[in-house]
Protein backbone atom coordinates (compact mmCIF):
# COMPACT_ATOMS: atom_id res chain seq x y z
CA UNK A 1 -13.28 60.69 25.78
CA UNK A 2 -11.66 58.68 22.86
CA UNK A 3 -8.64 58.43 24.30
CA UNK A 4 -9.84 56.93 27.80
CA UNK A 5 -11.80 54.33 25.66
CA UNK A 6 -8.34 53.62 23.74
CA UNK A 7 -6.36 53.31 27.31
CA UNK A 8 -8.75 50.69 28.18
CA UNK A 9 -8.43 48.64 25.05
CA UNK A 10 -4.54 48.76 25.78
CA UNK A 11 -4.36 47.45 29.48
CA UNK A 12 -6.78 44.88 28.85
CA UNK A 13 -4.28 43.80 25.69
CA UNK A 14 -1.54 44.28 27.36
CA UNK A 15 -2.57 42.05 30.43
CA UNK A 16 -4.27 39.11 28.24
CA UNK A 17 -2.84 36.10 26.25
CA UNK A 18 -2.12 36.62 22.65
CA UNK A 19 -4.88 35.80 19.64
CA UNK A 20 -2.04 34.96 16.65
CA UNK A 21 -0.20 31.88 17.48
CA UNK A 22 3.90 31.64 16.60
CA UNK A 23 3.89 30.10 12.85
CA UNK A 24 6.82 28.01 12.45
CA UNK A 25 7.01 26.82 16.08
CA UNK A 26 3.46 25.76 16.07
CA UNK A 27 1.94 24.51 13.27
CA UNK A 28 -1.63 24.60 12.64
CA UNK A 29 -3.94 21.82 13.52
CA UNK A 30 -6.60 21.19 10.86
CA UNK A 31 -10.11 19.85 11.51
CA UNK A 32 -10.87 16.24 10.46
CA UNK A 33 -13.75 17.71 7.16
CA UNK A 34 -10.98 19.95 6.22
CA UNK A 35 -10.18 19.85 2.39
CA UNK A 36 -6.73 20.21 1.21
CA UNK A 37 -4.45 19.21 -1.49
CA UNK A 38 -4.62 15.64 -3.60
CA UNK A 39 -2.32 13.35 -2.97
CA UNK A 40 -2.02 10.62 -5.32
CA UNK A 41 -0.45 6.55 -4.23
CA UNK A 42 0.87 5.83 -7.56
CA UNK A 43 1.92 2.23 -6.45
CA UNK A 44 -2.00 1.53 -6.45
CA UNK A 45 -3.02 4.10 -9.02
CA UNK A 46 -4.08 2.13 -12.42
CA UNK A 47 -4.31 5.51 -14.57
CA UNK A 48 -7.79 4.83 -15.50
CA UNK A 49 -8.15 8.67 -16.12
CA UNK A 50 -11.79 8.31 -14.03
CA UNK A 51 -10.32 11.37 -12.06
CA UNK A 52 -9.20 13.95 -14.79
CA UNK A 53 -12.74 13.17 -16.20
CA UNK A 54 -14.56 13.93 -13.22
CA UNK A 55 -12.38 17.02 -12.71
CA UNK A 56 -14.15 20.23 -13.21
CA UNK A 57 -11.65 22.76 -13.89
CA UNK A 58 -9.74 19.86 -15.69
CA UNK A 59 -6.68 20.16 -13.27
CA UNK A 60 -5.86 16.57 -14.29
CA UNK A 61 -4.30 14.96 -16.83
CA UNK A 62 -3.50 11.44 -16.66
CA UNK A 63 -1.36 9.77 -19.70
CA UNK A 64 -1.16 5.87 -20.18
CA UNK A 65 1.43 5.85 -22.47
CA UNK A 66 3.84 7.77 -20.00
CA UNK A 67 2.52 6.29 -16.99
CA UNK A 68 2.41 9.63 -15.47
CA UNK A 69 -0.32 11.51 -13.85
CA UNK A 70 -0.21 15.45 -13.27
CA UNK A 71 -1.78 17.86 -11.63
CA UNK A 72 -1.68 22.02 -11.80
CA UNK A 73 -2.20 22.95 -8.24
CA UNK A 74 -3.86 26.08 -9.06
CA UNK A 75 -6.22 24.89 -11.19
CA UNK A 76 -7.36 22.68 -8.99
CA UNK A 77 -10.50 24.12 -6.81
CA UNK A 78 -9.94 20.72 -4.16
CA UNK A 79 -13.74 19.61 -4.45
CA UNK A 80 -12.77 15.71 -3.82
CA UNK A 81 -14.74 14.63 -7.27
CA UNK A 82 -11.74 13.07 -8.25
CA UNK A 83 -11.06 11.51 -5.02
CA UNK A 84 -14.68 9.97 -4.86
CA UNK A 85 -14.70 8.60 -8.19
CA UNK A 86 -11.07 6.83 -8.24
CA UNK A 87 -12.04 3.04 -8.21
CA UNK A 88 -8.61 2.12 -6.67
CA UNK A 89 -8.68 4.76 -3.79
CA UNK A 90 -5.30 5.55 -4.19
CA UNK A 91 -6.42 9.45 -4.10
CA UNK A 92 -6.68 10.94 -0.86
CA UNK A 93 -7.24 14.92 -0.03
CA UNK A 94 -4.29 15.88 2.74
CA UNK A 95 -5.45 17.89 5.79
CA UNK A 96 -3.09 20.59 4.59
CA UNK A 97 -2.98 23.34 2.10
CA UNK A 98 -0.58 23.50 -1.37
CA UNK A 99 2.23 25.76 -0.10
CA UNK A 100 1.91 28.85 -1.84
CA UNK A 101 4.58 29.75 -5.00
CA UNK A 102 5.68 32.58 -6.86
CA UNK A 103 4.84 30.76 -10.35
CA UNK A 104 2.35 28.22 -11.26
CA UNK A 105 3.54 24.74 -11.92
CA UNK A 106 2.04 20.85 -12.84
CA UNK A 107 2.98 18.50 -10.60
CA UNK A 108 3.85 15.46 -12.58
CA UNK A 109 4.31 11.80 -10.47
CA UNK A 110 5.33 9.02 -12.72
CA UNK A 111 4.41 5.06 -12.15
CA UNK A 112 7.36 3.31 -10.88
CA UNK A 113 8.57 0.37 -13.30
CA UNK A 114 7.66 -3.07 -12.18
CA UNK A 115 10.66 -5.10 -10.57
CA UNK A 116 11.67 -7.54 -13.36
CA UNK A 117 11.87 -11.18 -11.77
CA UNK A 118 14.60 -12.81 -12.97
CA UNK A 119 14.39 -16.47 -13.75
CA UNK A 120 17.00 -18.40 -12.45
């Protein structure tokens, strides 16, 4: 009796459109409430350090006297604290997830040096 059950599972399979979708071809479309990884505008980031205090896990560290602001990607549980307390809104949570790694690492962005204006 098990097996007729099983034939029936396998025409019906075999007739109807695959559930997985092809990875690399298509990618996947998020929905809009969908929280992903921090992304961080350093042009219009002021490194208060509002966001590594309102961090939880304490995923980030923000240093004036480098001008650099890091982040461990693993640490970080993507609860948007840090996003809703940056006064500049130059942190934003990307509809996509951290692609996954073999070893953890700190992403480090540094503030880009102000243009000089020469006087002429």
């Amino acid at each position: 009796m098990s097996l007729f059950s099983f034939a029936k599972t396998e025409f019906r399979n075999l007739f109807s459109k695959p559930v997985t979708r092809l990875y690399p071809q298509e990618p996947r479309i998020y929905p809009e409430r969908t929280r992903g990884h921090i992304e961080n505008d350093m042009n219009a980031c002021i490194l208060c350090g509002l966001c590594s205090r309102k961090c939880p896990t304490g995923a980030i560290r923000v240093d004036r006297k480098e001008k650099s602001w890091a982040i461990s990607r693993f640490s970080c549980i993507q609860c948007g604290c840090c996003v809703e307390s940056c006064p500049k809104k130059c942190l934003s949570m990307k509809q996509a997830y951290t692609q996954p790694g073999a070893e953890k690492k700190t992403d480090v962005f540094t503030k880009p040096e102000a243009e000089s204006k020469n006087a002429s």
